[in-house]
Protein backbone atom coordinates (compact mmCIF):
# COMPACT_ATOMS: atom_id res chain seq x y z
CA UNK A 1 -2.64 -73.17 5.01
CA UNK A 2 -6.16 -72.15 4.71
CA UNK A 3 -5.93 -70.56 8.04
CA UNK A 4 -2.82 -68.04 6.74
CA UNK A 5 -5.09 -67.30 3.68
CA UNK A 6 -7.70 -66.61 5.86
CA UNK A 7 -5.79 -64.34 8.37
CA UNK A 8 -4.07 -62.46 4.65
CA UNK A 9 -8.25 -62.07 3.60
CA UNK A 10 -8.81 -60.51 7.32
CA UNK A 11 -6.14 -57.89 6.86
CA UNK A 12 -6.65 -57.11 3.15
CA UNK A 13 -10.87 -56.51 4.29
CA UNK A 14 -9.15 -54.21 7.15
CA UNK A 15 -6.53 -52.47 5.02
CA UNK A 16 -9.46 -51.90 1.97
CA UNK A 17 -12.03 -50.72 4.67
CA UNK A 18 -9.50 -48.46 6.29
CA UNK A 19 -9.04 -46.74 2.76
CA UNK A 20 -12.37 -46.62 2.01
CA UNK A 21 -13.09 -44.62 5.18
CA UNK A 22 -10.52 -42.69 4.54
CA UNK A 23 -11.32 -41.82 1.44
CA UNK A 24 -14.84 -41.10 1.84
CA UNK A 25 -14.07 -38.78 5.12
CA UNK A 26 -11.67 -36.74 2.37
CA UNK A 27 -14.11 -36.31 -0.13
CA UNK A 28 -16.75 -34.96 2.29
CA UNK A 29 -14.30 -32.66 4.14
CA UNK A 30 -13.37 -31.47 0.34
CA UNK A 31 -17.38 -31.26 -0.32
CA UNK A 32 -18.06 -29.44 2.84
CA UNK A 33 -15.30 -26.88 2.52
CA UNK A 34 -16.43 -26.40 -0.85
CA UNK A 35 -19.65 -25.94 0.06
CA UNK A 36 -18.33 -23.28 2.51
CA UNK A 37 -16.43 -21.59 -0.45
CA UNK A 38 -19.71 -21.71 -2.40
CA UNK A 39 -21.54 -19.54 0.18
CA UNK A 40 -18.81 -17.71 1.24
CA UNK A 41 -18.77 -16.52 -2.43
CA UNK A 42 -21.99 -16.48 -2.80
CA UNK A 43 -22.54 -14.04 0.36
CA UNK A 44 -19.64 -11.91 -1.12
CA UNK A 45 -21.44 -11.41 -4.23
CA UNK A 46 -24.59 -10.22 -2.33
CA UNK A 47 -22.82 -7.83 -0.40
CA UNK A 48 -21.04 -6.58 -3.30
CA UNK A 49 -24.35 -6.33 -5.13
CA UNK A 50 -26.33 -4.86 -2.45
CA UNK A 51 -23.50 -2.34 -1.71
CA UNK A 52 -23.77 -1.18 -5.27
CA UNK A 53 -27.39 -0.85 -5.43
CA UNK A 54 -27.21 1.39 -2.82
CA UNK A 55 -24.26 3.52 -4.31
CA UNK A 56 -26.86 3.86 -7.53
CA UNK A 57 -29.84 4.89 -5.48
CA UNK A 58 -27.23 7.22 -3.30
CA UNK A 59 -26.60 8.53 -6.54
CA UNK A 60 -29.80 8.19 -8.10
CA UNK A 61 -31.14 10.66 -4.82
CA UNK A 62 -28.40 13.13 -5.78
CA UNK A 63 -28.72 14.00 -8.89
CA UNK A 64 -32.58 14.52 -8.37
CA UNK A 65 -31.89 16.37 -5.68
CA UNK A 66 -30.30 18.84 -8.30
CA UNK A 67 -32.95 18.55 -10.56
CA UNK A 68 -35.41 19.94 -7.81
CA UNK A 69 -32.79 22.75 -7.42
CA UNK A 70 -33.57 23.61 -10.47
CA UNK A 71 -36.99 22.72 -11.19
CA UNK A 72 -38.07 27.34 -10.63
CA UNK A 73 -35.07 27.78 -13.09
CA UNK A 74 -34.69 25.95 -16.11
CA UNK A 75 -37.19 23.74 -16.89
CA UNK A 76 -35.63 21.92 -19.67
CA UNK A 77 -32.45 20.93 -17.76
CA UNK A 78 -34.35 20.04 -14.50
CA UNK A 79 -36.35 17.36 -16.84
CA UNK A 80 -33.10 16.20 -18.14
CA UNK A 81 -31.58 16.21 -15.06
CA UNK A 82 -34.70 13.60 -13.53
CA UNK A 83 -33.96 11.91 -16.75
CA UNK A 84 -30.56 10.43 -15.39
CA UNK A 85 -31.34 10.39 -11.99
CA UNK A 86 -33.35 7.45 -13.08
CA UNK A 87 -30.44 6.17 -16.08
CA UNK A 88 -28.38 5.45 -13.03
CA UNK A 89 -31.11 3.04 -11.71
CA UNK A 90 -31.04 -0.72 -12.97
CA UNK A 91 -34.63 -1.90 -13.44
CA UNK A 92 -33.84 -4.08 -10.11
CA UNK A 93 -33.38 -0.86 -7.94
CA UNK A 94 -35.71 0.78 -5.22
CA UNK A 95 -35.79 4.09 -6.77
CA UNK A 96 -35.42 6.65 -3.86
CA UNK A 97 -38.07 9.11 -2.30
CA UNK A 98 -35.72 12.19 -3.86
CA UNK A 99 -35.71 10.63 -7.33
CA UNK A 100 -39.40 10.05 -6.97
CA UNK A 101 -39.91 13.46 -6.02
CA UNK A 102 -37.63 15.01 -8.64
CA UNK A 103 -39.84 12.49 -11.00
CA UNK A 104 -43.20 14.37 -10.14
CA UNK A 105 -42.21 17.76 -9.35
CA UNK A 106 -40.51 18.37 -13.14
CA UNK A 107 -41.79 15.34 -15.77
CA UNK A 108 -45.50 14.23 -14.14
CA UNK A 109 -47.16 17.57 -15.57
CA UNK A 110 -45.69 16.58 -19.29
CA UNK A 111 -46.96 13.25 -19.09
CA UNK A 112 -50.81 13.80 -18.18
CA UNK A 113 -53.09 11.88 -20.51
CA UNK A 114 -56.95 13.11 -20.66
CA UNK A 115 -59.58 10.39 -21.18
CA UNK A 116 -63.41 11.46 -21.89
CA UNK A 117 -66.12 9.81 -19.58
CA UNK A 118 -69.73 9.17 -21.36
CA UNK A 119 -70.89 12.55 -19.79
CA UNK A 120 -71.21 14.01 -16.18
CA UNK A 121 -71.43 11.59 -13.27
CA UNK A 122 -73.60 13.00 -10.88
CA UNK A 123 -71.95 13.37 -7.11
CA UNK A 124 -72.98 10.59 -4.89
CA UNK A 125 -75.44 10.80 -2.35
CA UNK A 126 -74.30 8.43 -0.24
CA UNK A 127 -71.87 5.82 0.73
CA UNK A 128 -70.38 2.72 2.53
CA UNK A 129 -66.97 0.73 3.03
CA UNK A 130 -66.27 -2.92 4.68
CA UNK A 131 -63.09 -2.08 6.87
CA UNK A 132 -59.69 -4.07 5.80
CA UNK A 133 -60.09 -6.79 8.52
CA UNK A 134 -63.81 -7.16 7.29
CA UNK A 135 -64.87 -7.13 11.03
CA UNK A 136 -67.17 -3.61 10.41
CA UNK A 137 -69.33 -2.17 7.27
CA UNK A 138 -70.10 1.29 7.59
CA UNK A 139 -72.87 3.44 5.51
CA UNK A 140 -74.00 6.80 5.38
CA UNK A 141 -76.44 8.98 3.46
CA UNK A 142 -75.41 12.75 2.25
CA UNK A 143 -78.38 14.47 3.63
CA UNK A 144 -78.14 12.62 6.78
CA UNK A 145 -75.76 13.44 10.24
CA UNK A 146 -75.94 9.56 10.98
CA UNK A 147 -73.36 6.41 10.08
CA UNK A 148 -74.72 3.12 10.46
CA UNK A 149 -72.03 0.97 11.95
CA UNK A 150 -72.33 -3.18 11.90
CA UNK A 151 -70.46 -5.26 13.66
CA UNK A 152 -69.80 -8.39 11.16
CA UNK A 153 -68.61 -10.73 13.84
CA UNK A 154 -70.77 -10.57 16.89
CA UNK A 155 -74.26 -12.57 17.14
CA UNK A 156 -77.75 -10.93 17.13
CA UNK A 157 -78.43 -11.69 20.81
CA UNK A 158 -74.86 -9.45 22.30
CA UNK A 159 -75.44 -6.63 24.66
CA UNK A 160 -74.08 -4.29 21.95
CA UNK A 161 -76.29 -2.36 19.60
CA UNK A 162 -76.19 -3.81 16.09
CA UNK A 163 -76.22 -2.18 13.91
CA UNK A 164 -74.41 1.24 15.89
CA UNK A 165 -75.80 4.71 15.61
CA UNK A 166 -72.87 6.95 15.10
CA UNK A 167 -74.77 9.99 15.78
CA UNK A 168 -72.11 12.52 16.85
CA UNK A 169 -72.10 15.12 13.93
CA UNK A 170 -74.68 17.87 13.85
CA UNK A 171 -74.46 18.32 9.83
CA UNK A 172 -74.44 16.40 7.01
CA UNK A 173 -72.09 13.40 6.60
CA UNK A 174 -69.68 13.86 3.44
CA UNK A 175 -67.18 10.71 3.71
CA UNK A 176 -65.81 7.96 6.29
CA UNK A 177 -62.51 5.94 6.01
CA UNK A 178 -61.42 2.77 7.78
CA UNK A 179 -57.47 3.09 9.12
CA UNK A 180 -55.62 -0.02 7.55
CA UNK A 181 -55.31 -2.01 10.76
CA UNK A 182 -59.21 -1.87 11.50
CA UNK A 183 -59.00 0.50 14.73
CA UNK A 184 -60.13 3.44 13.47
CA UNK A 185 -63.43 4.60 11.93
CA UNK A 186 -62.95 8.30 10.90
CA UNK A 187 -66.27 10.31 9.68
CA UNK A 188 -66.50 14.16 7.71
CA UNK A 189 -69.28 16.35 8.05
CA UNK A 190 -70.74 19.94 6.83
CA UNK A 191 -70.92 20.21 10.79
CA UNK A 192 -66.90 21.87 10.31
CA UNK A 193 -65.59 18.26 12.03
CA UNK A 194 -64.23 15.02 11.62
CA UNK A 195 -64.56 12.36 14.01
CA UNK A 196 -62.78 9.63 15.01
CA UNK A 197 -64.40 5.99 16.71
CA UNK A 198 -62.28 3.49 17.88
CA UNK A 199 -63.36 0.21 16.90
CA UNK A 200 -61.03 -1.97 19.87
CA UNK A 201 -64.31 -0.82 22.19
CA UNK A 202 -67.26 -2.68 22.88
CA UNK A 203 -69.36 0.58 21.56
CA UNK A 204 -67.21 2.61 19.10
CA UNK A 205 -70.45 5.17 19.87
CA UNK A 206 -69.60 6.52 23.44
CA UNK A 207 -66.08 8.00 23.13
CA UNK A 208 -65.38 9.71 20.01
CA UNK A 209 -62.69 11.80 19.30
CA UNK A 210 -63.51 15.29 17.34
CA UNK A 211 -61.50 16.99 15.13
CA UNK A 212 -62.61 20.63 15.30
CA UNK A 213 -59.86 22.02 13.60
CA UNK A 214 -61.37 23.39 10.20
CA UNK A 215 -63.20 26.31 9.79
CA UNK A 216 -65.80 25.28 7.09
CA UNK A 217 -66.97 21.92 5.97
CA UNK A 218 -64.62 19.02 5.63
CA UNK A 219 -65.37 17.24 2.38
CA UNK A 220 -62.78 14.30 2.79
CA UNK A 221 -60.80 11.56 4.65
CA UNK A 222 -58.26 9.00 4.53
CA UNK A 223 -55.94 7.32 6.12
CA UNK A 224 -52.56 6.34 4.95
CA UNK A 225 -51.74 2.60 4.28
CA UNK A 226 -48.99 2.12 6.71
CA UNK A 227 -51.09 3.84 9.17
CA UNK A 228 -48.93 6.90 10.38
CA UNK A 229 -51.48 9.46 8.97
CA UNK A 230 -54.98 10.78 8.83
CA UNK A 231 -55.46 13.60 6.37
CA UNK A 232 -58.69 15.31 6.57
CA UNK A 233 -60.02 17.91 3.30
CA UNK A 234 -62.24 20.95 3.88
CA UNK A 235 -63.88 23.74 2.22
CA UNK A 236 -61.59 26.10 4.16
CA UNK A 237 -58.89 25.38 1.16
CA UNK A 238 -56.66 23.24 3.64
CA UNK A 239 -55.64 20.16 4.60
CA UNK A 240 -55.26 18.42 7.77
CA UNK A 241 -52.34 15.76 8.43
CA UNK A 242 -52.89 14.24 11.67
CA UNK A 243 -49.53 12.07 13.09
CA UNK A 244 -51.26 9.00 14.26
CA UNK A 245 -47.74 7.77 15.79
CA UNK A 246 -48.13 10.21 18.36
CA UNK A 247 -50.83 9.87 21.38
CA UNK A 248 -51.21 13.75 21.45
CA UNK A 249 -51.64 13.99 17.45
CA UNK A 250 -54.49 16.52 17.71
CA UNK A 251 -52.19 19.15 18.56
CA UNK A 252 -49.38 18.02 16.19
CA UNK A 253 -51.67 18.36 12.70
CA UNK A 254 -49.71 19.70 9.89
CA UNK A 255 -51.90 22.39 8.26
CA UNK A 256 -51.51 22.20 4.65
CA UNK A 257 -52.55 25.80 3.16
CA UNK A 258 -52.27 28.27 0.49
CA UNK A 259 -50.19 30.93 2.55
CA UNK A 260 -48.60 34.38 0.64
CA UNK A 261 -45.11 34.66 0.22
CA UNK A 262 -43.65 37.40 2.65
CA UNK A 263 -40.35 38.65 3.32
CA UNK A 264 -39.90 35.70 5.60
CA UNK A 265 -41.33 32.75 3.42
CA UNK A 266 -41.28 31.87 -0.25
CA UNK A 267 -45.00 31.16 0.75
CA UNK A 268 -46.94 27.76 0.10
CA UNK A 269 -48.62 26.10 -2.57
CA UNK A 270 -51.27 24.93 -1.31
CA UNK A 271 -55.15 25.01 -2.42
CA UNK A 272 -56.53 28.03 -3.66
CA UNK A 273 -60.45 26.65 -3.27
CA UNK A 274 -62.26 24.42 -1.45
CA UNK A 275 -60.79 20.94 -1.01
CA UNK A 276 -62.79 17.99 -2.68
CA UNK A 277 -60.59 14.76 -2.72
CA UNK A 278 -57.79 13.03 -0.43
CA UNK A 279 -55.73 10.15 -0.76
CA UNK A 280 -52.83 8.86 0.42
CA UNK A 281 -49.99 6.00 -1.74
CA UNK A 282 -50.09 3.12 -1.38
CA UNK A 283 -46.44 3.22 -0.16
CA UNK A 284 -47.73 6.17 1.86
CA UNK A 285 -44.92 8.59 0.66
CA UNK A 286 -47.39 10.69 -0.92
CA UNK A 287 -50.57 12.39 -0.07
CA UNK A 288 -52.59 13.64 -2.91
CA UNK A 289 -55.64 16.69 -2.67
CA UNK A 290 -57.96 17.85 -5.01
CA UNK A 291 -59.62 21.38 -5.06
CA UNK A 292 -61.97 23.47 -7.06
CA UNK A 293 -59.18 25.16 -7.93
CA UNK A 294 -58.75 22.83 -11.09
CA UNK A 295 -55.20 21.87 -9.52
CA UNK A 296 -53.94 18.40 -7.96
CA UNK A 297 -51.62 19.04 -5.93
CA UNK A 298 -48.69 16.16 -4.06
CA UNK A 299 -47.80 16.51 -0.19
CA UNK A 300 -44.31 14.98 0.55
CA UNK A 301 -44.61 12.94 3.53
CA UNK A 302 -41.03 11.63 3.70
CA UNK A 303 -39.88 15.41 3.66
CA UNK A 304 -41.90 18.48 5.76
CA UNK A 305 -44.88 18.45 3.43
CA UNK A 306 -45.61 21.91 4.65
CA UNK A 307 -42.50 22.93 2.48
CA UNK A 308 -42.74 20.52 -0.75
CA UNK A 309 -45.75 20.87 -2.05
CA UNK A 310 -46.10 19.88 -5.92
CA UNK A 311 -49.07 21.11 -8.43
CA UNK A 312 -50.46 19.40 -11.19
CA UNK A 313 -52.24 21.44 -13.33
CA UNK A 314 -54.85 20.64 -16.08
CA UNK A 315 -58.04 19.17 -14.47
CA UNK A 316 -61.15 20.69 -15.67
CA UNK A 317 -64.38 20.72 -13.54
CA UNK A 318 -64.50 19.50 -9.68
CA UNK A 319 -62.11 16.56 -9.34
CA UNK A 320 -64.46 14.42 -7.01
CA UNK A 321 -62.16 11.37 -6.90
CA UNK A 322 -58.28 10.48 -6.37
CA UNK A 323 -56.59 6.86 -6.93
CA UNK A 324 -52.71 5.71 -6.78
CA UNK A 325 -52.48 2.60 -8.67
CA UNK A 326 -51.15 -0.44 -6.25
CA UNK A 327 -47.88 0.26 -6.74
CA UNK A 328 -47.70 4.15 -7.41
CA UNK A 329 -46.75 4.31 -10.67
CA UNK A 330 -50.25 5.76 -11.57
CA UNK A 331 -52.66 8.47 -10.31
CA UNK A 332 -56.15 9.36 -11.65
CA UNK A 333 -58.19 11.70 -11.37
CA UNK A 334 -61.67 12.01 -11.96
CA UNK A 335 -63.70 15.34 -12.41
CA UNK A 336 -67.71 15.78 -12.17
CA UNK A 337 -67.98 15.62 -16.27
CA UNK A 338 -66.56 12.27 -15.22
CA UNK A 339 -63.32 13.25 -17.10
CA UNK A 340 -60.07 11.10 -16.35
CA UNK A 341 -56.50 12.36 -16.08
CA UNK A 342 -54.07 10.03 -15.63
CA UNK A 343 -50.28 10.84 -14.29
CA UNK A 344 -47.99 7.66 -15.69
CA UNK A 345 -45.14 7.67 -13.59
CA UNK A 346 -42.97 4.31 -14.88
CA UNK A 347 -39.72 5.13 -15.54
CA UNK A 348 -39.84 3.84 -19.16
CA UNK A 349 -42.78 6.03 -20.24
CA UNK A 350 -41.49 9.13 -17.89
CA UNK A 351 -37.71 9.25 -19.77
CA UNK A 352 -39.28 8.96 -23.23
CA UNK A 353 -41.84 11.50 -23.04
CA UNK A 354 -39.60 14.00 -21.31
CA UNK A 355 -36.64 13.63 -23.79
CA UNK A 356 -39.50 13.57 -26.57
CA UNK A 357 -40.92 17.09 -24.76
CA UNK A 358 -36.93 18.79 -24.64
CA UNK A 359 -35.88 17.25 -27.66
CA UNK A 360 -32.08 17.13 -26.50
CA UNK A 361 -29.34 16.08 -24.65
CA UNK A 362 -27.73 18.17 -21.82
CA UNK A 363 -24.81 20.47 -23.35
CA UNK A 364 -21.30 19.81 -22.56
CA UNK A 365 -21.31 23.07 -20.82
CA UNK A 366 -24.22 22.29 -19.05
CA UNK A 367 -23.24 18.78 -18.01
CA UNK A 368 -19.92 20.59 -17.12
CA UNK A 369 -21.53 23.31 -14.73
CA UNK A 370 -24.23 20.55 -12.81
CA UNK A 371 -22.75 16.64 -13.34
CA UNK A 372 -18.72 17.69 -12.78
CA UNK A 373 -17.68 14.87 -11.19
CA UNK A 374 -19.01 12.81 -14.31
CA UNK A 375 -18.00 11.78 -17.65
CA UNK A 376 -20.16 13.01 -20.37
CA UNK A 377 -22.43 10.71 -22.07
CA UNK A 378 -26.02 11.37 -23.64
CA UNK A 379 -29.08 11.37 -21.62
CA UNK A 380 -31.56 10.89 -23.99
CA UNK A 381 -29.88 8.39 -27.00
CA UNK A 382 -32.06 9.27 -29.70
CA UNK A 383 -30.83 12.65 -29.46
């Protein structure tokens, strides 16, 4: 009898086992499929997001794009337009290069803000910059053709030089710049040149490149952050943007000059005086130039910036410095009366001083005639 009970326990342990695994392999395949449905759904929703955003920055682009059309027409309605080119935007969004551009070409002038120094700041007569990789520390005196070059990570006994001699100008040194990636050393002088030293060699010294290109004294240089570009400034009124992309970019250099319209050009706006100041963004879309002209002006380097050139008037005295803030939304300016002028270019301070400047909303008639394919709705709400 115990033996039957026994043999009944066995099969009852099977049978309960049986269901157990069964059960268990049911609830994972439900957990696993709906773990599948989760990120299914969840990859849906991301596509469906991301496809949106860029329908609002497709948008977004277009509608500045009008706005530049008619930036030389009617002021008021080019601001306006900007204005919803970035209402379209959620605060989320990358807003586009044509919406940027739209941004400075018809609101940055209306939103300049002038901040006294304690006096004038007298030009400096010398200068010197650790590169990025802090591998090199440059320094240079004004009334001096030499830069000193260091090399911060070789010993005292190598066979190379240290400190380096750069000695390849025959004027006075005005500036250097490091390129972002450390190759590149790249020198100004009153000598009409800039020169370039590449760093990768054991002596930067004994091959430089010269940059002959100006025809008076070149006053300034930078490279861009992403490292496609070296603009160089000169007393000539231009501008120099050397393609660094390209091995032959001496020859491809985008000159960046005042030039008269004629019956085959609408002309340029470039500089009308000697060039004092050059940077570039730091997402490198723009590059910025100062002149004696008392004008700042914006180089498009996502378009031709031979062709979209943007002015920003107001600077009194020699601008002597330029600076984007890290994430572009800024740019100072700094004269010799040590003067600032600040350009704020966040989309929350740009749409309320520009509807504060208009003082309206787009007409019907006007929304009619340049948004068609939209419904009507205010631009500015506390109008």
């Amino acid at each position: 009898m115990k033996i039957r009970y026994w043999k009944w326990g066995l099969v009852l342990a099977v049978a309960f086992s049986f269901f157990v695994f069964i059960s268990l392999r049911d609830i994972k395949q439900t957990n696993q499929e709906q773990a599948v449905a989760d990120i299914r759904g969840t990859a849906v929703h991301q596509i469906t997001e991301d496809a949106a955003q860029r329908m609002r920055e497709a948008l977004s682009a277009n509608i500045a794009a009008r706005a530049l059309a008619l930036s030389r027409e009617d002021e008021d309605v080019a601001m306006l337009m900007a204005v919803e080119a970035l209402n379209v935007l959620r605060k989320t969004d990358t807003i586009p290069h044509a919406t940027e551009h739209a941004i400075w070409q018809t609101l940055a002038n209306g939103t300049v803000q002038i901040l006294d120094g304690p006096g004038q700041s007298p030009p400096p007569s010398s200068g010197q910059l650790l590169s990025p990789d802090e591998k090199w520390r440059a320094a240079y005196t004004e009334s001096d053709n030499i830069v000193t070059l260091w090399n911060l990570t070789v010993n005292n006994d190598s066979n190379t030089p240290n400190p380096i001699q750069l000695a390849e100008h025959k004027d006075n040194v005005t500036g250097l710049a490091f390129s972002p990636d450390g190759k590149w050393l790249a020198t100004a002088s009153t000598d009409d040149t800039a020169v370039l030293y590449n760093l990768d060699q054991d002596n930067p010294a004994r091959s430089p490149i010269i940059l002959d290109k100006h025809t008076n004294d070149v006053t300034a240089v930078a490279f861009s952050d992403d490292g496609r570009w070296l603009a160089t400034g000169s007393a000539d009124h231009s501008l120099l943007l050397y393609p660094l992309t390209w091995s032959d970019f001496q020859d491809r250099a985008n000159v960046l000059q005042w030039l008269e319209a004629s019956d085959d050009t609408s002309g340029q706006d470039g500089h009308r005086g000697p060039v004092t100041a050059v940077t570039f963004s730091p997402n490198s879309r723009w590059l910025a130039s100062a002149s004696t002209d008392k004008t700042v002006r914006l180089w498009s380097l996502d378009d031709d910036p031979q062709q979209y050139g943007i002015t920003l008037d107001g600077p009194d005295g020699n601008i002597n410095q330029l600076v984007f803030s890290p994430e572009s939304m800024w740019l100072t300016a700094t004269n010799s009366e040590n003067q600032s002028y600040l350009w704020n270019l966040s989309a929350t301070a740009l749409i309320e001083r520009a509807c504060t400047k208009v003082g309206r909303n787009l007409t019907q008639s006007e929304w009619s005639l340049h948004l068609p394919e939209f419904g009507y709705h205010k631009t500015c709400n506390q109008y």
